[in-house]
Protein backbone atom coordinates (compact mmCIF):
# COMPACT_ATOMS: atom_id res chain seq x y z
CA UNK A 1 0.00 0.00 0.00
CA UNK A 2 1.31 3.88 -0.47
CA UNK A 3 -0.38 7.15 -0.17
CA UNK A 4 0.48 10.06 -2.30
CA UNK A 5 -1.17 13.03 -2.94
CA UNK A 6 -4.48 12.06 -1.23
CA UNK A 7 -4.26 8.59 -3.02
CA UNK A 8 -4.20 5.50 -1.35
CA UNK A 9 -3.21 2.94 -4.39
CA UNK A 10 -3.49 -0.76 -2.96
CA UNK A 11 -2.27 -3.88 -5.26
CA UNK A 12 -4.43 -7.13 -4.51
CA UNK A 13 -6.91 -5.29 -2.31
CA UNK A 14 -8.80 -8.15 -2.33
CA UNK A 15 -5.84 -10.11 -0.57
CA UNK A 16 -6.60 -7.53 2.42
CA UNK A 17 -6.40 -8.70 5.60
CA UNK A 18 -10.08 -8.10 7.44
CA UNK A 19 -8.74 -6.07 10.27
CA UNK A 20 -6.58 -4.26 7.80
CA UNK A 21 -9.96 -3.01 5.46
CA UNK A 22 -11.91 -1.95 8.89
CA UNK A 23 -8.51 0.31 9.63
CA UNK A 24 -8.88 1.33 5.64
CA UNK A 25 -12.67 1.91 6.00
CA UNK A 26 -12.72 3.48 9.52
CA UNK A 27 -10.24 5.98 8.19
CA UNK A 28 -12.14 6.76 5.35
CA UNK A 29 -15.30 7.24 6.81
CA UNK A 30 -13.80 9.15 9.89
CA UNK A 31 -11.40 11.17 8.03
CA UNK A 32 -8.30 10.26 10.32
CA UNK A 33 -5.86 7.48 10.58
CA UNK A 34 -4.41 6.49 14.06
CA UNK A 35 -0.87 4.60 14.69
CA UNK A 36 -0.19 3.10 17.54
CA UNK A 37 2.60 1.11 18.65
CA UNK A 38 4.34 0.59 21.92
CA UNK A 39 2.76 2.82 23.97
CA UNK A 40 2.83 5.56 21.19
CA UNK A 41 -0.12 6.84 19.60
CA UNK A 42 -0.17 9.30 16.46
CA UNK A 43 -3.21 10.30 15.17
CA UNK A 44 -3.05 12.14 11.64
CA UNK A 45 -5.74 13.06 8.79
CA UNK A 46 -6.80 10.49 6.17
CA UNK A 47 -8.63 12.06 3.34
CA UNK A 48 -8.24 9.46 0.29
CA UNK A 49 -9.02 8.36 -2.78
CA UNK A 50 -8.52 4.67 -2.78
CA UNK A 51 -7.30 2.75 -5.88
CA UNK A 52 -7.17 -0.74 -5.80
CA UNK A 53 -5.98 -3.64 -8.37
CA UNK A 54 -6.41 -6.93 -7.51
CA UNK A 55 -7.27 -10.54 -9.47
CA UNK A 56 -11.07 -12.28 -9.43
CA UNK A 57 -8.91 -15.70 -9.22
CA UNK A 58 -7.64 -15.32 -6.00
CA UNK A 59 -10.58 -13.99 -4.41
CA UNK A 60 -13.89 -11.71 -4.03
CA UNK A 61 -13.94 -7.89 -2.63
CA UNK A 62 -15.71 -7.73 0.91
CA UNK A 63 -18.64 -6.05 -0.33
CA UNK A 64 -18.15 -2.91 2.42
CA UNK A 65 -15.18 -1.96 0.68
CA UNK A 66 -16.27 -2.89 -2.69
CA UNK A 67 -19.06 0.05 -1.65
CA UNK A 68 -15.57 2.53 -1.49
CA UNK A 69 -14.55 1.99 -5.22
CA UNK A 70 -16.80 3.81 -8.00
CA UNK A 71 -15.28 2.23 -10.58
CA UNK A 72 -14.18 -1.39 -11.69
CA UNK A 73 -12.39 -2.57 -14.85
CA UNK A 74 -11.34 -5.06 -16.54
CA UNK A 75 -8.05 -6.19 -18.01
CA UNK A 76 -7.25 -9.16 -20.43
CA UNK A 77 -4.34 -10.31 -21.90
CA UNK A 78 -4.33 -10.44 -25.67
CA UNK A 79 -4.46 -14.52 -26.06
CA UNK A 80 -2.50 -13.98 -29.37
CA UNK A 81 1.51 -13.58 -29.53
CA UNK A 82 1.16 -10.41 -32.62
CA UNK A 83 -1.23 -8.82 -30.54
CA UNK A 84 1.02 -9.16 -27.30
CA UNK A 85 3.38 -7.77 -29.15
CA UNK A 86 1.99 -5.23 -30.90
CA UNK A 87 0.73 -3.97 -27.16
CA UNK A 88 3.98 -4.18 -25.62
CA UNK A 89 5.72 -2.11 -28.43
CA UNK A 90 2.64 0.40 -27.96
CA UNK A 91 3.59 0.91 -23.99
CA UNK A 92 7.00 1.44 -24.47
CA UNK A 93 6.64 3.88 -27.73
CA UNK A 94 7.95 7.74 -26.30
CA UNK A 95 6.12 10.27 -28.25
C-alpha cells in the first residue's frame, strides 16, 4: 500500500487482511488514521481516494469496501503472440 497526494493505491486489495480493510474503512469514513505502537499513539488526517488492483482468481472484494470503489475494470491479456506484441511495443513507444 502507499499514499500520495491524497491517493491510497493498494495492489491485490482483495488479498486484504479483514482487520486491515476496517482500519482502511474506519479511516475513510472518519477522516483520520491512528498509529499506535508501543505505547505511542499518532493520530493524523486520512482524506483518500482509494485505488485498488487486484485478481477475481484469488478472491472476491468484501462487499463494504467494494461500496468505497466507483469504478471497476477489466483487463485481459491479448491470447495472441502479434497482438502481445503489438501492445507491448505500444507501452514502451515515447512520443
Amino acid at each position: 500500500m502507499g499514499g500520495w497526494a491524497g491517493i491510497l493505491y493498494v495492489d491485490e486489495v482483495n488479498l486484504l487482511d479483514d482487520g486491515l480493510v476496517d482500519v482502511v474503512l474506519d479511516s475513510a469514513a472518519s477522516g483520520w488514521n491512528t498509529v499506535e505502537r508501543e505505547g505511542v499513539s499518532v493520530s493524523h488526517p486520512a482524506r483518500f481516494i482509494m485505488v485498488g488492483s487486484g485478481s477475481e482468481e484469488e478472491g472476491e472484494l468484501r462487499p463494504q469496501l467494494l461500496d468505497r470503489f466507483g469504478l471497476s475494470v477489466q483487463v485481459k491479456a491479448p491470447t495472441r503472440p502479434l497482438l502481445s506484441l503489438a501492445a507491448t511495443r505500444a507501452g514502451t513507444t515515447v512520443c
